[in-house]
PDB file of N, CA and C in Angstrom:
ATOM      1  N   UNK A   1       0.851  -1.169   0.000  1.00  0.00           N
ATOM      2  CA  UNK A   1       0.000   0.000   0.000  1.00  0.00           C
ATOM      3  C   UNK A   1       0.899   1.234   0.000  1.00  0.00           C
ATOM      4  N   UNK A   2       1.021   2.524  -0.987  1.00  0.00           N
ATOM      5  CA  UNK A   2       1.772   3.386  -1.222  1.00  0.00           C
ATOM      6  C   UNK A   2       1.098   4.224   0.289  1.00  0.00           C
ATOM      7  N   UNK A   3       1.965   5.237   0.300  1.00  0.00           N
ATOM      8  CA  UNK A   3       2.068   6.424   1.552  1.00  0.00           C
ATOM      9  C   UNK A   3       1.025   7.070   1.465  1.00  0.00           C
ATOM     10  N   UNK A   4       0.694   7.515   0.136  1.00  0.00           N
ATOM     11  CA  UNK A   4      -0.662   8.617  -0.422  1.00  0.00           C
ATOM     12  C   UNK A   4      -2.300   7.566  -0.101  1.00  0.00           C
ATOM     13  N   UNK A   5      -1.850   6.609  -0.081  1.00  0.00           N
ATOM     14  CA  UNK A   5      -3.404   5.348   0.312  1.00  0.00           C
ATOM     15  C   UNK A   5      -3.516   5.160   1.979  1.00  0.00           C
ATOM     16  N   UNK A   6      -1.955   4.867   2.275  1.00  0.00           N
ATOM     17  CA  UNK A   6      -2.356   5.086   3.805  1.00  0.00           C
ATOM     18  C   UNK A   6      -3.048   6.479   4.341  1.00  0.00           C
ATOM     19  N   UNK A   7      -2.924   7.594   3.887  1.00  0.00           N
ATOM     20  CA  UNK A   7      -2.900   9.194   4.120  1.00  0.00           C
ATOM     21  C   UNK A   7      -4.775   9.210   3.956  1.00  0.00           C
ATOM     22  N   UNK A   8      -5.213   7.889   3.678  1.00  0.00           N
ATOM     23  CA  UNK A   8      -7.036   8.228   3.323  1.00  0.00           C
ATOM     24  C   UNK A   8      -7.242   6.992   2.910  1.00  0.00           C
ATOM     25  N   UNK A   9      -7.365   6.173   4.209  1.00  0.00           N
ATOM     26  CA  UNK A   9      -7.872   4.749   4.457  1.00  0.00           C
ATOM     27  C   UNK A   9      -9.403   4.477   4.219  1.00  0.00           C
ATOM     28  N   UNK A  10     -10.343   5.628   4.380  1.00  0.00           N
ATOM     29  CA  UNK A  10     -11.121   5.351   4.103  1.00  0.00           C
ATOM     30  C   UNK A  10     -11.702   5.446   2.445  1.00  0.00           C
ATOM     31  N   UNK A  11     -12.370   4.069   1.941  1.00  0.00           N
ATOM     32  CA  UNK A  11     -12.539   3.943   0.642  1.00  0.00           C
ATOM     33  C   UNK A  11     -14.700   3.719   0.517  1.00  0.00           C
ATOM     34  N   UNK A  12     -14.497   4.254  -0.763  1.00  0.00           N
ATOM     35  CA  UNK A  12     -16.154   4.371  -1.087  1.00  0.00           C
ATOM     36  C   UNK A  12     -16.013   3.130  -2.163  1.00  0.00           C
ATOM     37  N   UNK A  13     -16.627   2.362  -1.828  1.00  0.00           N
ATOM     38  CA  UNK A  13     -16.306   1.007  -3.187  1.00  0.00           C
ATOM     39  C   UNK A  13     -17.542   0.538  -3.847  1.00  0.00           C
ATOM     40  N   UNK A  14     -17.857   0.511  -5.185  1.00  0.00           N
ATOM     41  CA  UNK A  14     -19.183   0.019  -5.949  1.00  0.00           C
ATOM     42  C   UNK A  14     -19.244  -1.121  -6.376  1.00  0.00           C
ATOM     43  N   UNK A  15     -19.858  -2.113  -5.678  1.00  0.00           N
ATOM     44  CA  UNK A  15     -20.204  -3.151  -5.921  1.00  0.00           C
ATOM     45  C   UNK A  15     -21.247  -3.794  -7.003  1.00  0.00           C
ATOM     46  N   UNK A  16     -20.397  -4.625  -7.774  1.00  0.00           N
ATOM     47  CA  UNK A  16     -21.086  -5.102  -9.127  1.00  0.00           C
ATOM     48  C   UNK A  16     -21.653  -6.428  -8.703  1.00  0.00           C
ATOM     49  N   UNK A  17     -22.268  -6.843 -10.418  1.00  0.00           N
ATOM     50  CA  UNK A  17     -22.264  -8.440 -10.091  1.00  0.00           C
ATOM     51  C   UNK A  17     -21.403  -9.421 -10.246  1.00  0.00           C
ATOM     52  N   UNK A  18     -22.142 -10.453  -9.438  1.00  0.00           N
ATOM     53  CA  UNK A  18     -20.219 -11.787  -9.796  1.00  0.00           C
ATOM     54  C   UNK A  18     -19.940 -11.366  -8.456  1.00  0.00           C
ATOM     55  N   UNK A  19     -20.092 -10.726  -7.523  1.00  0.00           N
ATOM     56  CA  UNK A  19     -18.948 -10.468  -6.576  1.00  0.00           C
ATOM     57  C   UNK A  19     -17.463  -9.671  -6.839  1.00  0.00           C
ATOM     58  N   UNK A  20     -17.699  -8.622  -7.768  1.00  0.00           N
ATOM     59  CA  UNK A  20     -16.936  -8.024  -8.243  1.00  0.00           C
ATOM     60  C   UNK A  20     -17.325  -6.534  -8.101  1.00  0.00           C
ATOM     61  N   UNK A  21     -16.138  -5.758  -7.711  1.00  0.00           N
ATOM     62  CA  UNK A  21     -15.987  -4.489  -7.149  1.00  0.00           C
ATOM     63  C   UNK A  21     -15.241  -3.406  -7.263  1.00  0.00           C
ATOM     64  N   UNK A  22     -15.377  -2.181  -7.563  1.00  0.00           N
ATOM     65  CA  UNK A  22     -14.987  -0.871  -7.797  1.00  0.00           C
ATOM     66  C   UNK A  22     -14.442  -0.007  -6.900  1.00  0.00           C
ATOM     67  N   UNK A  23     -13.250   0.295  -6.543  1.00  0.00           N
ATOM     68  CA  UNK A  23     -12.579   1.637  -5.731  1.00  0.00           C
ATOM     69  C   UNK A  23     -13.360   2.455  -6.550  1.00  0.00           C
ATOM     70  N   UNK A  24     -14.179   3.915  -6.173  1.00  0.00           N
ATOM     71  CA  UNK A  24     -14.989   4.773  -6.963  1.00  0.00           C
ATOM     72  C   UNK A  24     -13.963   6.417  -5.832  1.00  0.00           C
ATOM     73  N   UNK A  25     -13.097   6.186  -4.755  1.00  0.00           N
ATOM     74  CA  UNK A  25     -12.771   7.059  -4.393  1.00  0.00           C
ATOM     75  C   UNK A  25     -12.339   6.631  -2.983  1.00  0.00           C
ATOM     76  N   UNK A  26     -10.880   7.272  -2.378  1.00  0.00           N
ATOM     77  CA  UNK A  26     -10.209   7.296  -0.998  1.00  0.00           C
ATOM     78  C   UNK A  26     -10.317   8.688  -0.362  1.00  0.00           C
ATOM     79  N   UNK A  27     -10.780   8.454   1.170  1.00  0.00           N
ATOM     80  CA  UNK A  27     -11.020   9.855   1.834  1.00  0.00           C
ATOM     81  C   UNK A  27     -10.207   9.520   3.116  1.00  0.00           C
ATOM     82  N   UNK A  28     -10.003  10.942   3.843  1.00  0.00           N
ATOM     83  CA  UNK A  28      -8.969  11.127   4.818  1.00  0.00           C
ATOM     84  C   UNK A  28      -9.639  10.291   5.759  1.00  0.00           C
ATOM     85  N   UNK A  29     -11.272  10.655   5.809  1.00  0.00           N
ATOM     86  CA  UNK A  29     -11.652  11.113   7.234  1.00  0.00           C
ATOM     87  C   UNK A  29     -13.240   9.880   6.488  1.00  0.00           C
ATOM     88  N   UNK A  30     -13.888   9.517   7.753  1.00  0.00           N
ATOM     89  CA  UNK A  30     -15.343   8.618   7.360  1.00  0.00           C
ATOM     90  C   UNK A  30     -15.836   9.719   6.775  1.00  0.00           C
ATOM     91  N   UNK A  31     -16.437  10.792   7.493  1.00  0.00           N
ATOM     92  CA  UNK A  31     -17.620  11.773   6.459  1.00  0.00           C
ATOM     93  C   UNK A  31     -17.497  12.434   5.217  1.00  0.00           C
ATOM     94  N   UNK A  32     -16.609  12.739   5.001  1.00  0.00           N
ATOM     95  CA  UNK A  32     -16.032  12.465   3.520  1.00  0.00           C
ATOM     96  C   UNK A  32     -16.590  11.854   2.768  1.00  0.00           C
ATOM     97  N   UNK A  33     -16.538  10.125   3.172  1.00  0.00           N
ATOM     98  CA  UNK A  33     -16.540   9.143   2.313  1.00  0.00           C
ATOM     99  C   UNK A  33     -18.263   9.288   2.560  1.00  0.00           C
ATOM    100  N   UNK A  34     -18.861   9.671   3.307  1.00  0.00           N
ATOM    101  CA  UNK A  34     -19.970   9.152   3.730  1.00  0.00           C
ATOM    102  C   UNK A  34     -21.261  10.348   2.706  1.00  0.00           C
ATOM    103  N   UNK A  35     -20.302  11.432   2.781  1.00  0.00           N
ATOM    104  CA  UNK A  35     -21.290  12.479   1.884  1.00  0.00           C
ATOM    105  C   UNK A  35     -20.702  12.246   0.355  1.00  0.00           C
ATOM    106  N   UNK A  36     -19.671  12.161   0.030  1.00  0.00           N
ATOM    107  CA  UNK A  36     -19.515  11.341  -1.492  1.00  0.00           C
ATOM    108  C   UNK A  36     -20.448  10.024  -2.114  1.00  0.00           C
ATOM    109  N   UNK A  37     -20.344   9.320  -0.860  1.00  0.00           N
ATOM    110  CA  UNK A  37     -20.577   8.767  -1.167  1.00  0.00           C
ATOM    111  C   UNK A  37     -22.848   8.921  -1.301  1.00  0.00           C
ATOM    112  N   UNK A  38     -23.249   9.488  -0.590  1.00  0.00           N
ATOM    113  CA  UNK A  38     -24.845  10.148  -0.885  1.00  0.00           C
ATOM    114  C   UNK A  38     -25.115  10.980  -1.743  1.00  0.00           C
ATOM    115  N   UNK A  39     -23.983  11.708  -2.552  1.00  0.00           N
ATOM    116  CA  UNK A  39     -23.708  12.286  -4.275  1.00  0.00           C
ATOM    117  C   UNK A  39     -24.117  11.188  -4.729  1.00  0.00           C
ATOM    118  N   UNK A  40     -23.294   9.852  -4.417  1.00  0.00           N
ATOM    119  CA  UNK A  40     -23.223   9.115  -5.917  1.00  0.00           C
ATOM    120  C   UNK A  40     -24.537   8.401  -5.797  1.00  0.00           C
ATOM    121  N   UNK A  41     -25.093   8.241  -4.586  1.00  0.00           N
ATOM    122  CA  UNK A  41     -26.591   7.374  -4.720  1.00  0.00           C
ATOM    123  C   UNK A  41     -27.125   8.291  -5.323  1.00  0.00           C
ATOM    124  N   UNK A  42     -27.441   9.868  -5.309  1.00  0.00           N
ATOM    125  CA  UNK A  42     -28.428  10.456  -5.773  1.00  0.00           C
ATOM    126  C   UNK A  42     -28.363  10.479  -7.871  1.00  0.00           C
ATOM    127  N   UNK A  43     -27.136  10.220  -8.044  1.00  0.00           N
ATOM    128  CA  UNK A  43     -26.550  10.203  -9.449  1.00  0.00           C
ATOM    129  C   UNK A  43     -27.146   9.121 -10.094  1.00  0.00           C
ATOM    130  N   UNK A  44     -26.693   8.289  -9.141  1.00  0.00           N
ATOM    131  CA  UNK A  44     -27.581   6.852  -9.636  1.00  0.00           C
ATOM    132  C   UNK A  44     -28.123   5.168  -8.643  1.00  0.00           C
ATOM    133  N   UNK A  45     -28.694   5.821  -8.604  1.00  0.00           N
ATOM    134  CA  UNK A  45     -30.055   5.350  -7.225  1.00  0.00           C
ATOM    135  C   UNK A  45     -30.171   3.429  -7.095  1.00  0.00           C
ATOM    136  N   UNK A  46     -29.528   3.582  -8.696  1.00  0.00           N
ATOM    137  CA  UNK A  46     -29.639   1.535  -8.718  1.00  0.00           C
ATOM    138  C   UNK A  46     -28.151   1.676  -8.059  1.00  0.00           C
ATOM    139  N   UNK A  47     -27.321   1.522  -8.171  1.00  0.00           N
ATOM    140  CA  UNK A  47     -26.232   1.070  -8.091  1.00  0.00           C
ATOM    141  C   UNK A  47     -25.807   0.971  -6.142  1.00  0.00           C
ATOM    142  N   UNK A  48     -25.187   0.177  -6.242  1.00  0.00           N
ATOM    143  CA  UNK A  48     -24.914  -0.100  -4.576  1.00  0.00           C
ATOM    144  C   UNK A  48     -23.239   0.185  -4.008  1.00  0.00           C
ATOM    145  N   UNK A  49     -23.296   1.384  -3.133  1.00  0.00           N
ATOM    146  CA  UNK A  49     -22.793   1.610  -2.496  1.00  0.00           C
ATOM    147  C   UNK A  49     -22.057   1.004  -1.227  1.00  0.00           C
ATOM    148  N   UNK A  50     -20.652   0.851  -0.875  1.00  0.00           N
ATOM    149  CA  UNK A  50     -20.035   0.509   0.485  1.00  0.00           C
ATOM    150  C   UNK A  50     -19.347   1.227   1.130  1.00  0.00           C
ATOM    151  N   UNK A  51     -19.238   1.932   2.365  1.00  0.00           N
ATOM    152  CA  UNK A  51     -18.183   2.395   2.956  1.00  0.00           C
ATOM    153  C   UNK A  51     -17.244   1.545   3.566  1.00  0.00           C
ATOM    154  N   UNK A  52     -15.597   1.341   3.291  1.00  0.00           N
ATOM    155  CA  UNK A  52     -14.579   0.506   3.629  1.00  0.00           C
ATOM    156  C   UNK A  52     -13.376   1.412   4.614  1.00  0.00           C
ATOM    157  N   UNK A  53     -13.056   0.597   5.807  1.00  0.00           N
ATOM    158  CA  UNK A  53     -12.076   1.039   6.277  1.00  0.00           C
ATOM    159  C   UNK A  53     -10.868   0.612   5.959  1.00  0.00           C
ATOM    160  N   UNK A  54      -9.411   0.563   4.868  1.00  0.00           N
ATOM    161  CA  UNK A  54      -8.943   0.344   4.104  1.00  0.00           C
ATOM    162  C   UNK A  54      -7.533  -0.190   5.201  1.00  0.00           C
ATOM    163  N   UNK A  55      -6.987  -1.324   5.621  1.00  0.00           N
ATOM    164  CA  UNK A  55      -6.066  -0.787   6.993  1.00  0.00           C
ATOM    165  C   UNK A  55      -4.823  -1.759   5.469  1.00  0.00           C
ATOM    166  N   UNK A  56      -4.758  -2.433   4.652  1.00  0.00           N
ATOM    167  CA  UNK A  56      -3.793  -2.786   3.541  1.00  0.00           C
ATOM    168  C   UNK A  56      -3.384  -4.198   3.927  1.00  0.00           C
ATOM    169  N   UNK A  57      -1.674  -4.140   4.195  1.00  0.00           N
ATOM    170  CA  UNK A  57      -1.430  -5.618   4.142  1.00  0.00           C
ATOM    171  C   UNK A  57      -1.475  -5.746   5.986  1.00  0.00           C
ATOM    172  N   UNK A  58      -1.444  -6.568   6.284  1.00  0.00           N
ATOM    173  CA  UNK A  58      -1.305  -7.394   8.180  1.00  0.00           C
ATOM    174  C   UNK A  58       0.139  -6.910   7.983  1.00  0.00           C
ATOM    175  N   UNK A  59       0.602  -6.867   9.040  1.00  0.00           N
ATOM    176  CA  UNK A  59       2.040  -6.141   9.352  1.00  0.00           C
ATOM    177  C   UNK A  59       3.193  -7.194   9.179  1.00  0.00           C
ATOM    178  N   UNK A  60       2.945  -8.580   9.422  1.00  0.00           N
ATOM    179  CA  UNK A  60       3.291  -9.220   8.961  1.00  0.00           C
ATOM    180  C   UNK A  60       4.327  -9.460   7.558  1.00  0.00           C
ATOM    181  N   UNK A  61       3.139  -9.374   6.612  1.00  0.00           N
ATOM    182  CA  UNK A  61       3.126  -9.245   5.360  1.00  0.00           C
ATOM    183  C   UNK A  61       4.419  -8.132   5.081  1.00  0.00           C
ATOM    184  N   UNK A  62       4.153  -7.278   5.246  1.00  0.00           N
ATOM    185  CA  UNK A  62       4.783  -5.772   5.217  1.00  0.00           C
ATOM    186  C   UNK A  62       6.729  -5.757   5.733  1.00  0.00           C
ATOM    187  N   UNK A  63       6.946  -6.268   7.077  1.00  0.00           N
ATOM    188  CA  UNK A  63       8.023  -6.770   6.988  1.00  0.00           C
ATOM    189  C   UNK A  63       8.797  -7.734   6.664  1.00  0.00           C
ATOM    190  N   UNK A  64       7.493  -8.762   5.695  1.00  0.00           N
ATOM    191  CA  UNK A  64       8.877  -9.316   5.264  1.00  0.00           C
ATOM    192  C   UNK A  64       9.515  -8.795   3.734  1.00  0.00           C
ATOM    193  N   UNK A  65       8.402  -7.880   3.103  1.00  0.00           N
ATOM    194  CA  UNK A  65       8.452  -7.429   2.028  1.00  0.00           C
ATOM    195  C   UNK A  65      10.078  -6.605   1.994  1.00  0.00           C
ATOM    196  N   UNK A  66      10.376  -5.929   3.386  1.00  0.00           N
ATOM    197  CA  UNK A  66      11.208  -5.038   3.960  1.00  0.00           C
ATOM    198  C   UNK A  66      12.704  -5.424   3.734  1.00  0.00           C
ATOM    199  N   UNK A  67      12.477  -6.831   3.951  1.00  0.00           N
ATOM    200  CA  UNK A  67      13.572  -7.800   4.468  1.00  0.00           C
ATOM    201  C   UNK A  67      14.517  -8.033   2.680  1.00  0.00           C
TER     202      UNK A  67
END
């Protein structure tokens, strides 16, 4: 996960069919994501909306990448 993704963990994501899914936008802060994201229902009213708290890889992961 780059520096600029950690900096706005929170993500607005559009969910398709299949179980298949859209980043539509990353915000600093929840309300952000939360009034973007009530733009895009009003834009288009079918489509389904998620708010995601984005935290990347387990820390794990991350140091051994380091190594």
């Amino acid at each position: 996960m780059s520096y600029v993704q950690r900096l706005h963990p929170w993500v607005v994501v559009r969910l398709l069919p299949k179980m298949q899914r859209v980043v539509v936008g990353r915000f600093r802060n929840r309300s952000d994501a939360e009034g973007h994201m009530q733009a895009l229902k009003r834009l288009m009213p079918d489509a389904e909306f998620i708010i995601l708290f984005d935290i990347g890889q387990p820390i794990d992961e991350e140091s051994e990448e380091m190594e």
